[in-house]
Protein backbone atom coordinates (compact mmCIF):
# COMPACT_ATOMS: atom_id res chain seq x y z
CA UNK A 1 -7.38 28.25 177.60
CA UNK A 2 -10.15 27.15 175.34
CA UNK A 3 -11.47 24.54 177.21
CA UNK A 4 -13.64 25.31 180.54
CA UNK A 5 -13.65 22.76 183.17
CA UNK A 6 -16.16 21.63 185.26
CA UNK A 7 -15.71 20.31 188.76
CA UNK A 8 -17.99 17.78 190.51
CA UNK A 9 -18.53 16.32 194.05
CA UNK A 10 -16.16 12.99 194.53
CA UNK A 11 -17.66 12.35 198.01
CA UNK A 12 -20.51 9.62 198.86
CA UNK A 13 -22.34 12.56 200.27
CA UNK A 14 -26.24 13.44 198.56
CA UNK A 15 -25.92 16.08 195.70
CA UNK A 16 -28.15 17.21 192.89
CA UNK A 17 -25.14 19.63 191.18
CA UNK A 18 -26.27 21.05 187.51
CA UNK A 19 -22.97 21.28 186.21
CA UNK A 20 -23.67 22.30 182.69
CA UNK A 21 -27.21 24.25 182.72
CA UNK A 22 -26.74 26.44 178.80
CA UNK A 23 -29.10 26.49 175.64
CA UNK A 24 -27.83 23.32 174.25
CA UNK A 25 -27.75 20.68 177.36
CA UNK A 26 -27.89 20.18 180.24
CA UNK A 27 -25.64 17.86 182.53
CA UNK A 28 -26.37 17.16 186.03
CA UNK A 29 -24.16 15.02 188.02
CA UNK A 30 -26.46 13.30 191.20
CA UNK A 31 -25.18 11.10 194.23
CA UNK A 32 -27.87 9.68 196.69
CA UNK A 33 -27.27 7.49 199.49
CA UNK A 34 -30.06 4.45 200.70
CA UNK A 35 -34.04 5.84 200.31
CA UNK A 36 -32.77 9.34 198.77
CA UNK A 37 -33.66 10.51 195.38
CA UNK A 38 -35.51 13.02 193.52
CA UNK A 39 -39.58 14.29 193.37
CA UNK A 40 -41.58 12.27 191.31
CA UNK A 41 -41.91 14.86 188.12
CA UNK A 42 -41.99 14.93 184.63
CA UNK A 43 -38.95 14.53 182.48
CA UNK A 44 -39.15 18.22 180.68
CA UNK A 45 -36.87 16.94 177.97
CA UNK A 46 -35.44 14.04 176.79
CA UNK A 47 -33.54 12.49 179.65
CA UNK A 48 -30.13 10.36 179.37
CA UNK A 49 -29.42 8.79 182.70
CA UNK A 50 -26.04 6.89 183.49
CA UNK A 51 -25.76 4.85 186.28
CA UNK A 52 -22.06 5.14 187.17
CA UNK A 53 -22.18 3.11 190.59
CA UNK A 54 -24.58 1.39 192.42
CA UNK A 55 -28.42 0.71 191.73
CA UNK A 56 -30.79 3.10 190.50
CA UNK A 57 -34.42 2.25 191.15
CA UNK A 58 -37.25 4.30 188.78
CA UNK A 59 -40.90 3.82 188.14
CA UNK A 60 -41.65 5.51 184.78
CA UNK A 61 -45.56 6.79 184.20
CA UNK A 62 -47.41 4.01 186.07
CA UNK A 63 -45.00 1.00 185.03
CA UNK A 64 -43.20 -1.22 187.56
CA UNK A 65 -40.36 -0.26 189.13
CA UNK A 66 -37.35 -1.52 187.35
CA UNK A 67 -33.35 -1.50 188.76
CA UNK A 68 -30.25 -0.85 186.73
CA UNK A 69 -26.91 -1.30 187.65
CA UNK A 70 -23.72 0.62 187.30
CA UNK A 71 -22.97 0.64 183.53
CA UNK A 72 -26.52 0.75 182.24
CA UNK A 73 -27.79 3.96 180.31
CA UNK A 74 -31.42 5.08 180.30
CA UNK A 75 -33.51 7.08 177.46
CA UNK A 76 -36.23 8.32 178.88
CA UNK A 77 -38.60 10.33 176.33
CA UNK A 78 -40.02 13.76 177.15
CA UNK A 79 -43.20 13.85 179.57
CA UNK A 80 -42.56 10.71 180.95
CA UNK A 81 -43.42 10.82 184.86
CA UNK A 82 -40.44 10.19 186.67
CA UNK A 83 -39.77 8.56 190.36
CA UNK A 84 -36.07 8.12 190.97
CA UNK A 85 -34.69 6.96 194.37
CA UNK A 86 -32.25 4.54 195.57
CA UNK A 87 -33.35 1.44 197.18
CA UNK A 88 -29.66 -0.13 197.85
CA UNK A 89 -27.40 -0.08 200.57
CA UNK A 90 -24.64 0.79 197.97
CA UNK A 91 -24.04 4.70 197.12
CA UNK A 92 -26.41 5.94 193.94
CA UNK A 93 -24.32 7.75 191.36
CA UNK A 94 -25.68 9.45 188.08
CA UNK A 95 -24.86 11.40 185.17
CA UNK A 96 -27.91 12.64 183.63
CA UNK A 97 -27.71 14.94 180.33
CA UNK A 98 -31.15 16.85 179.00
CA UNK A 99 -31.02 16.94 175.47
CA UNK A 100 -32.11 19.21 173.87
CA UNK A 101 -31.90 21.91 176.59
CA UNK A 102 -35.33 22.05 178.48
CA UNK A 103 -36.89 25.74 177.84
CA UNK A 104 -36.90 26.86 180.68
CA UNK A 105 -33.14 26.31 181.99
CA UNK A 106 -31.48 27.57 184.46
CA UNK A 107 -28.11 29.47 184.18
């Protein structure tokens, strides 16, 4: 087989899974339910963010808090502070890719 495959949570359930995590990217795949989300922290890359379903609520650096809905893609430069979280009743779900591959990954 040359290809490898990568499997990822289906369920509405809260996960943070680094699915691809190698010297050229990295591709997380994220799923947070109402008032879940991540630590306010610096983007240590630049940061591609796909909202796949529901709302995804961020405050970058000390902007307002903007919403995007499912189908909207984010660029989001390196060291830009990050807050992500979900506000909405409806299930959070995200593909976010780190391009180039932050330093100081994780295999």
């Amino acid at each position: 087989m040359i290809e490898k495959v990568y499997k990822y949570s289906t369920s509405d359930e809260m996960a943070v899974e680094k699915l691809i995590m190698d010297e050229n990217v990295n591709y997380l795949h994220m799923v947070f339910n109402k008032d879940e989300g991540l630590p306010e922290h610096y983007s240590n890359s630049n940061v591609y963010m796909n909202v796949i379903r529901g709302k995804l609520t961020i405050g970058l650096n000390d902007q307002d808090e903007h919403q995007y809905s499912k189908g909207s893609l984010l660029e989001i430069p390196y060291n830009t502070k990050m807050n992500v979280k979900n506000c909405d009743n409806d299930v959070l779900e995200l593909i976010v890719v780190k391009a180039p591959a932050p330093q100081n990954y994780n295999k």
